[in-house]
PDB file of N, CA and C in Angstrom:
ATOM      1  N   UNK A   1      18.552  10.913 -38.808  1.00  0.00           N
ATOM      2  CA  UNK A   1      19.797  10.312 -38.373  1.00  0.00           C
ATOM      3  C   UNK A   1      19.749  10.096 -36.865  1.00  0.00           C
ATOM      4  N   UNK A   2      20.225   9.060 -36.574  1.00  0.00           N
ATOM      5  CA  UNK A   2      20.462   8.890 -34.813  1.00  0.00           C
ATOM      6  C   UNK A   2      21.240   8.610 -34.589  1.00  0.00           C
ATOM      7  N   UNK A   3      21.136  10.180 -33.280  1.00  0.00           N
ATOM      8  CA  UNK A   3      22.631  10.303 -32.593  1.00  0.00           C
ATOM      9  C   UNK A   3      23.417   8.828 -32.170  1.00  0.00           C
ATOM     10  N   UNK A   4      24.797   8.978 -31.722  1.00  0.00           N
ATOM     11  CA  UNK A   4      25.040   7.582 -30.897  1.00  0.00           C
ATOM     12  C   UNK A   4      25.166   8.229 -30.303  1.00  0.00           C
ATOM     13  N   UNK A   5      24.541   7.354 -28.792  1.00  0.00           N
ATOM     14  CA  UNK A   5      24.548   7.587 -27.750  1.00  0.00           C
ATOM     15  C   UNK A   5      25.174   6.461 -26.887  1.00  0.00           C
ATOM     16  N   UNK A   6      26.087   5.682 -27.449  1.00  0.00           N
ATOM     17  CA  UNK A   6      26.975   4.677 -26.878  1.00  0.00           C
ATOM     18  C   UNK A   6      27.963   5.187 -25.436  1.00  0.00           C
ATOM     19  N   UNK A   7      28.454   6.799 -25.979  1.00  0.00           N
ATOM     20  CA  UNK A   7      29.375   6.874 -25.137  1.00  0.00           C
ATOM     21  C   UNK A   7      28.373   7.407 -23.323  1.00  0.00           C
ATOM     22  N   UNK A   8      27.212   8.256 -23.789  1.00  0.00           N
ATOM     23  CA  UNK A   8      26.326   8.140 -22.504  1.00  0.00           C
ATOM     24  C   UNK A   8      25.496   7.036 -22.081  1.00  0.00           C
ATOM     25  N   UNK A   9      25.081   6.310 -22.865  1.00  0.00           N
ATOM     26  CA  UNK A   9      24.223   4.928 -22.179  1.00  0.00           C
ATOM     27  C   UNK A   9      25.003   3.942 -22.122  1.00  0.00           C
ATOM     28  N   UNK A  10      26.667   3.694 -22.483  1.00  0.00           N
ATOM     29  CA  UNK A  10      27.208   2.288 -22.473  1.00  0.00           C
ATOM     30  C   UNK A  10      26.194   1.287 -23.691  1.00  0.00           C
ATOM     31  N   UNK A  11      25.422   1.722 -23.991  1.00  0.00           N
ATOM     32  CA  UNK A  11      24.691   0.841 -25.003  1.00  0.00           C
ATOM     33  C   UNK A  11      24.736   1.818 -26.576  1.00  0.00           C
ATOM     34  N   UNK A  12      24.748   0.194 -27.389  1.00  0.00           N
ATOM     35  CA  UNK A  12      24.930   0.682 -28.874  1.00  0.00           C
ATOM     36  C   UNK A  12      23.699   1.681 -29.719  1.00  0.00           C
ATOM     37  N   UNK A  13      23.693   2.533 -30.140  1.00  0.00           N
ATOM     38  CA  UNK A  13      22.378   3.379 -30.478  1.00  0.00           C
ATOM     39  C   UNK A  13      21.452   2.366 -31.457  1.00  0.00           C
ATOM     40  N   UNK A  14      22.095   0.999 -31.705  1.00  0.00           N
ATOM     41  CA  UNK A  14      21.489  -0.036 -32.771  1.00  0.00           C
ATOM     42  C   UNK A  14      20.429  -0.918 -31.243  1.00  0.00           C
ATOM     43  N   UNK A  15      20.720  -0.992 -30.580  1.00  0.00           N
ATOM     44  CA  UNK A  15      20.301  -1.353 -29.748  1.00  0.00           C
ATOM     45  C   UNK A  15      19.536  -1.016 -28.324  1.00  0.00           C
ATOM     46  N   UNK A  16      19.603   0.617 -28.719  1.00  0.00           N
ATOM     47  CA  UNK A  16      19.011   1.133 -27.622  1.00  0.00           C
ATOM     48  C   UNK A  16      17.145   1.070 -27.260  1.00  0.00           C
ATOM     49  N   UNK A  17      16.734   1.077 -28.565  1.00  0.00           N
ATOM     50  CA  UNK A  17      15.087   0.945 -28.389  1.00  0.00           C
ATOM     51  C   UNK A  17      14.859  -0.386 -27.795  1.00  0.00           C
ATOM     52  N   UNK A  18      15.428  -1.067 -27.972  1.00  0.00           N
ATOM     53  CA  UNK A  18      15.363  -2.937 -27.223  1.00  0.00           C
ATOM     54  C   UNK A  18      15.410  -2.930 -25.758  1.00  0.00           C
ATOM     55  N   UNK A  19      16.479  -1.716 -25.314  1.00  0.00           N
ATOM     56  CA  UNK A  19      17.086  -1.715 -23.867  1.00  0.00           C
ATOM     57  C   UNK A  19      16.325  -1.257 -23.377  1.00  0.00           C
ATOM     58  N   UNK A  20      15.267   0.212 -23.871  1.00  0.00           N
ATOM     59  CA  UNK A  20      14.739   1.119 -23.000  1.00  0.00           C
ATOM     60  C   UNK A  20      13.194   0.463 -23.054  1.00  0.00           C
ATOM     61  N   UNK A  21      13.061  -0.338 -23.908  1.00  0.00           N
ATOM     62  CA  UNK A  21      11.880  -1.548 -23.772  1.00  0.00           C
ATOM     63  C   UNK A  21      11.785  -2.407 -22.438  1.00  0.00           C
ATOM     64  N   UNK A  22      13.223  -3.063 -22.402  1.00  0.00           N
ATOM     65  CA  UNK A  22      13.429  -3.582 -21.223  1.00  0.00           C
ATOM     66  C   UNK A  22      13.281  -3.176 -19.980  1.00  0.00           C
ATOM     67  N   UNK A  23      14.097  -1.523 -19.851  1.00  0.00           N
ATOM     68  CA  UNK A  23      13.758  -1.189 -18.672  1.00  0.00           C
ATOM     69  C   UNK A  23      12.446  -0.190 -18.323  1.00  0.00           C
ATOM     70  N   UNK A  24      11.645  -0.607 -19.621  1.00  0.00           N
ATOM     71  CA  UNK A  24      10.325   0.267 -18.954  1.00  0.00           C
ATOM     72  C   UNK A  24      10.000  -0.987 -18.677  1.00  0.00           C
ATOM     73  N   UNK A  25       9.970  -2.346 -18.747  1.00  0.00           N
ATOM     74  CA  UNK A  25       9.185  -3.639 -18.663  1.00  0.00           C
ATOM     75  C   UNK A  25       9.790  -3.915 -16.511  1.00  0.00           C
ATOM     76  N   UNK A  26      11.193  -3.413 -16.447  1.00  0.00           N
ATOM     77  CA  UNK A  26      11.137  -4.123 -15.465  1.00  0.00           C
ATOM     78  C   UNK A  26      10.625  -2.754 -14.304  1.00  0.00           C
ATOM     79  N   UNK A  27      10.247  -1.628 -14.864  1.00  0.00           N
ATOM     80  CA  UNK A  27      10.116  -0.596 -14.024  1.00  0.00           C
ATOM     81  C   UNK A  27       8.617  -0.789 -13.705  1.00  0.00           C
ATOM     82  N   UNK A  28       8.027  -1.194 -14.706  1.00  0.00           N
ATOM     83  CA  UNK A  28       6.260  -2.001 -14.482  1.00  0.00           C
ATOM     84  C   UNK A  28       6.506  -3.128 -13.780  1.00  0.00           C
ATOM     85  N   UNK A  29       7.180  -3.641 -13.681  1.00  0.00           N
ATOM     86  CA  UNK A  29       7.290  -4.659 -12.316  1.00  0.00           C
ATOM     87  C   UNK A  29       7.546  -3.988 -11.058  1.00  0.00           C
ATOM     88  N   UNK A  30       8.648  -3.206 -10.934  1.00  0.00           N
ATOM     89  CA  UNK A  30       8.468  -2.676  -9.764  1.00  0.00           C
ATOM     90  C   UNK A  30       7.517  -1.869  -9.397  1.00  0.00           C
ATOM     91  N   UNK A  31       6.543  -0.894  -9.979  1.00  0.00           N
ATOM     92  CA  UNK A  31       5.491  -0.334  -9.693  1.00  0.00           C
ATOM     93  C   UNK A  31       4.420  -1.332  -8.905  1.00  0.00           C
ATOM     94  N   UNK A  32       3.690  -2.309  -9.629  1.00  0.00           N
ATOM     95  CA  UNK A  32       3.654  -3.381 -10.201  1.00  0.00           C
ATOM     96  C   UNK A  32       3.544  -3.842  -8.145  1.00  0.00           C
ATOM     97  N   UNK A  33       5.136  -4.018  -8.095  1.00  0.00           N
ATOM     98  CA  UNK A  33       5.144  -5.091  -6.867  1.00  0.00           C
ATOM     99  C   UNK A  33       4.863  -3.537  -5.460  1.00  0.00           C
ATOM    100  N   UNK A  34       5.407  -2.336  -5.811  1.00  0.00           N
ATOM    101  CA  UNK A  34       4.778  -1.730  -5.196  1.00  0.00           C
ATOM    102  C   UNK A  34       3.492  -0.949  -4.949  1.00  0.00           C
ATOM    103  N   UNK A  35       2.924  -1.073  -6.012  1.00  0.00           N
ATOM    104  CA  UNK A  35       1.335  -1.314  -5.620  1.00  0.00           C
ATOM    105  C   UNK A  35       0.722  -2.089  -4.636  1.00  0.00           C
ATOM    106  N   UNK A  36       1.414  -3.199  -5.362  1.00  0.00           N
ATOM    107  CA  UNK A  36       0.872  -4.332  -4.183  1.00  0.00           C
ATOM    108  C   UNK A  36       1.443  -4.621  -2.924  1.00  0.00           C
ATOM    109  N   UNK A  37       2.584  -4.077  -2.509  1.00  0.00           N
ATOM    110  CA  UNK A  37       2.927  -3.770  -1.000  1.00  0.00           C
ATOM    111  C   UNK A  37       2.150  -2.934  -0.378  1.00  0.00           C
ATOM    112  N   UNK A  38       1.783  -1.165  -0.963  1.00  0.00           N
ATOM    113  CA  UNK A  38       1.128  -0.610  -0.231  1.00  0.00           C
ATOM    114  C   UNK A  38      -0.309  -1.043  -0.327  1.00  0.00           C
ATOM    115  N   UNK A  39      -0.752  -2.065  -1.113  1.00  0.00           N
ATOM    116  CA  UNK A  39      -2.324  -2.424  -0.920  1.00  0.00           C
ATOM    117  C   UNK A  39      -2.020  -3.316   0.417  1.00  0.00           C
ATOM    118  N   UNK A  40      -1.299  -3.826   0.699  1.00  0.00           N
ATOM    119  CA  UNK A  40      -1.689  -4.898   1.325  1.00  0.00           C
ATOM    120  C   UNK A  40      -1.025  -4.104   2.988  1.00  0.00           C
ATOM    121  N   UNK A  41      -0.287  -2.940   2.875  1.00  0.00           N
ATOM    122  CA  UNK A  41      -0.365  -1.946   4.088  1.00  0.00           C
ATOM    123  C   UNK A  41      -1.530  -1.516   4.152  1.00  0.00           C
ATOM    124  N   UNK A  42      -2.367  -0.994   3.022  1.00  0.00           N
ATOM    125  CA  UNK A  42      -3.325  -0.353   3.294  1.00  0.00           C
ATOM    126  C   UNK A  42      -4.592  -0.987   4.075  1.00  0.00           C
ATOM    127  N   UNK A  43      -4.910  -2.210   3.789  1.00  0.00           N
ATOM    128  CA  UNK A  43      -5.447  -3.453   4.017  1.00  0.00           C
ATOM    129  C   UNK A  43      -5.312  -3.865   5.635  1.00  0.00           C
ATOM    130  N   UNK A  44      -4.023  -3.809   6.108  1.00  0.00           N
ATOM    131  CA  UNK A  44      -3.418  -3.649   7.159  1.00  0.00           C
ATOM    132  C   UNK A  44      -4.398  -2.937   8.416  1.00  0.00           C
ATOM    133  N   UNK A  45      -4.031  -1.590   7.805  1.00  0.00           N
ATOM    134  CA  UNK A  45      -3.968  -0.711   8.281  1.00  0.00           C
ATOM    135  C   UNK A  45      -5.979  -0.647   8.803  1.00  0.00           C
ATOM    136  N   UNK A  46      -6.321  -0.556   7.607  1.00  0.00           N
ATOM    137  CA  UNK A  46      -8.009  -0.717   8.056  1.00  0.00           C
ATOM    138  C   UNK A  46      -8.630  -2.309   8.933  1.00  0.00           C
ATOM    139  N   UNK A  47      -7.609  -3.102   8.625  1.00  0.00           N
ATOM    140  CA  UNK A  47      -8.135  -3.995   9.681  1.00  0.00           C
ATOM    141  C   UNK A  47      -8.149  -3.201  10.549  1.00  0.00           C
ATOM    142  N   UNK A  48      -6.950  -2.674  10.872  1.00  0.00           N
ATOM    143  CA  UNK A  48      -7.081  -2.493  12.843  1.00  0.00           C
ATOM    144  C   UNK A  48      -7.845  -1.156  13.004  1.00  0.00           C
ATOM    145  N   UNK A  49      -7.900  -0.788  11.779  1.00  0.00           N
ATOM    146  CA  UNK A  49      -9.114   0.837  12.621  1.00  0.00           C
ATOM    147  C   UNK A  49     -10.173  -0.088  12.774  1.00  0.00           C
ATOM    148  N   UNK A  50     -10.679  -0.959  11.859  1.00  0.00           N
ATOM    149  CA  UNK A  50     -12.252  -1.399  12.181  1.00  0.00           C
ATOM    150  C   UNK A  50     -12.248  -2.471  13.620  1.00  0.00           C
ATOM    151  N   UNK A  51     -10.825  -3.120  13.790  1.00  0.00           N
ATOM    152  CA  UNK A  51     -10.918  -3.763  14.907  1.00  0.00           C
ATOM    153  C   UNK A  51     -10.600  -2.760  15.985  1.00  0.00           C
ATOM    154  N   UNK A  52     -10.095  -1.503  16.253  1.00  0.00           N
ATOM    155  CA  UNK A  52     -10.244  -0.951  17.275  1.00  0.00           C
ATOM    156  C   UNK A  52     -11.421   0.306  17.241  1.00  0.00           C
ATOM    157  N   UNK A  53     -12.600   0.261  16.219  1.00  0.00           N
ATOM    158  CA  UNK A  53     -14.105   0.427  16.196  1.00  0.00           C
ATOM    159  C   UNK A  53     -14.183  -0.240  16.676  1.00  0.00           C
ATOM    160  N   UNK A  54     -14.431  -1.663  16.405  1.00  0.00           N
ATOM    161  CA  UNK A  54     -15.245  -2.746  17.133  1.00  0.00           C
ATOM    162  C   UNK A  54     -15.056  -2.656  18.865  1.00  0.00           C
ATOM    163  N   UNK A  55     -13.915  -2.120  19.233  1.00  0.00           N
ATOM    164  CA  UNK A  55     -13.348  -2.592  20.839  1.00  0.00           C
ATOM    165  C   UNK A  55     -13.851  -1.471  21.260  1.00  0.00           C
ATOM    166  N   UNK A  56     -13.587  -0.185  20.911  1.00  0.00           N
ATOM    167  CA  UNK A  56     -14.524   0.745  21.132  1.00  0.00           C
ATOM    168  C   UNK A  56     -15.542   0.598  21.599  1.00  0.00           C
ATOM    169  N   UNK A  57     -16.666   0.221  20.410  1.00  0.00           N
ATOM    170  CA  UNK A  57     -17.971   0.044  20.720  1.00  0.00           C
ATOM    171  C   UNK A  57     -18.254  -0.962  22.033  1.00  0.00           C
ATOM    172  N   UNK A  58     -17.335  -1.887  21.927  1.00  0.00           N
ATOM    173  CA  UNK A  58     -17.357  -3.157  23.072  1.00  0.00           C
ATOM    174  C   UNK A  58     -17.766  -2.272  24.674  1.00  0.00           C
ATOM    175  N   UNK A  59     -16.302  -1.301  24.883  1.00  0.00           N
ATOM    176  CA  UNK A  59     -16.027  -0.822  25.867  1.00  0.00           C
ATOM    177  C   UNK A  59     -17.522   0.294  25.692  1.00  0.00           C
ATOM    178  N   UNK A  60     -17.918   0.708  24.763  1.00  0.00           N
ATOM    179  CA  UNK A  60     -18.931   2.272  25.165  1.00  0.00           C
ATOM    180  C   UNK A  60     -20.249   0.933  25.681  1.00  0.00           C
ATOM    181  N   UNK A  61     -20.393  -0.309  25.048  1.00  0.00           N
ATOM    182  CA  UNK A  61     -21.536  -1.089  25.585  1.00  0.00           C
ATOM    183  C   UNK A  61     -21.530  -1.674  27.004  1.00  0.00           C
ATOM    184  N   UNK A  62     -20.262  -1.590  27.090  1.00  0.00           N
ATOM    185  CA  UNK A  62     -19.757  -2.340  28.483  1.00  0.00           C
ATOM    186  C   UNK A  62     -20.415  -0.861  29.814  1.00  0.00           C
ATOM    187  N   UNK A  63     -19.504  -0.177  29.100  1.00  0.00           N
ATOM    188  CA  UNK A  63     -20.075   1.396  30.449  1.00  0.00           C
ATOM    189  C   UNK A  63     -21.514   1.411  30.230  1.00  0.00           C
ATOM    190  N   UNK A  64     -21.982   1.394  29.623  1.00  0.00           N
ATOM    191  CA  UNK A  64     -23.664   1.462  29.085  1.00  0.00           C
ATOM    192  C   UNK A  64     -24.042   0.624  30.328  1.00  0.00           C
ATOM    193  N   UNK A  65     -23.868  -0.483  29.886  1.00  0.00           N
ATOM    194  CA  UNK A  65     -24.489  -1.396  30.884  1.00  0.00           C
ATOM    195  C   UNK A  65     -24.124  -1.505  32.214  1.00  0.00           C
ATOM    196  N   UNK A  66     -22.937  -1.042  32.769  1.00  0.00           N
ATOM    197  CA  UNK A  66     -23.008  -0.708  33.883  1.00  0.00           C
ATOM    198  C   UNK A  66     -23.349   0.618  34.655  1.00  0.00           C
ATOM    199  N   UNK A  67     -23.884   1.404  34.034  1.00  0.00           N
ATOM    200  CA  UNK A  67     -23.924   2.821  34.721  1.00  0.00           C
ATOM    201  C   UNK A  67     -25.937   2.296  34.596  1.00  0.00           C
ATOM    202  N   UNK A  68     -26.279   1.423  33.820  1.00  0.00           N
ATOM    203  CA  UNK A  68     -27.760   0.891  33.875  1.00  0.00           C
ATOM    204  C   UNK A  68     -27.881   0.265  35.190  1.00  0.00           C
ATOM    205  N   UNK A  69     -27.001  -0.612  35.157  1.00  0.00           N
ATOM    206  CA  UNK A  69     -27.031  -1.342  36.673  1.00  0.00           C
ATOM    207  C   UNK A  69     -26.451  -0.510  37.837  1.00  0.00           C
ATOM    208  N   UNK A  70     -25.805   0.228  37.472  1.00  0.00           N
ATOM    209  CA  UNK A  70     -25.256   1.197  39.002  1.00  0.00           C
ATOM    210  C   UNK A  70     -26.888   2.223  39.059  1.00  0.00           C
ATOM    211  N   UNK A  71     -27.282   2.494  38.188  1.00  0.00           N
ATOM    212  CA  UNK A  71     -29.130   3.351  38.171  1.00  0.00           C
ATOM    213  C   UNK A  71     -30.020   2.153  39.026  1.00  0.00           C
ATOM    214  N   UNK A  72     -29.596   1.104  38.867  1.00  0.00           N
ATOM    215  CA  UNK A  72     -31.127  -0.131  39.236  1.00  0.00           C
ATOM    216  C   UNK A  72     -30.271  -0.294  40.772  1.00  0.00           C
ATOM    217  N   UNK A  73     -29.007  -0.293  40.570  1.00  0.00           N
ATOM    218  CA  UNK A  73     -29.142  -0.560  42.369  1.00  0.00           C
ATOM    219  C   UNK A  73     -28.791   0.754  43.356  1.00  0.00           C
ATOM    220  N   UNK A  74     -28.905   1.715  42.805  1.00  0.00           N
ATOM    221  CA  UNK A  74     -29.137   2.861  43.551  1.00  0.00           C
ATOM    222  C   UNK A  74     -30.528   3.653  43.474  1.00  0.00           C
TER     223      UNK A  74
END
């Protein structure tokens, strides 16, 4: 037998497996779209570590080469 559960869900117990279909369907959308927000933070986020590696390295090549040339003219 199944309970009604009209007076706690506002929905008819004839109709409740339809509803809770629905809202697992739109709760996989929101997962769904937040997955794909934090991929595309995450994505973000490693651009700029690898672009501030890259500037890094820029600047450790830059001192390199001048502490070579401050050696050749001293």
């Amino acid at each position: 037998m199944t309970p009604n559960l009209t007076a706690f869900t506002g929905v008819d117990s004839q109709n409740l497996p339809d509803v809770m279909v629905s809202v697992q369907f739109i709760l996989a959308i929101g997962v769904l779209k937040s997955l794909h927000y934090f991929n595309n933070i995450s994505n973000k986020l490693l651009f700029s570590l690898d672009k501030a590696v890259a500037i890094k390295a820029g600047v450790r090549e830059r001192k390199r080469k001048a502490a070579e040339l401050n050696q050749r003219l001293y």
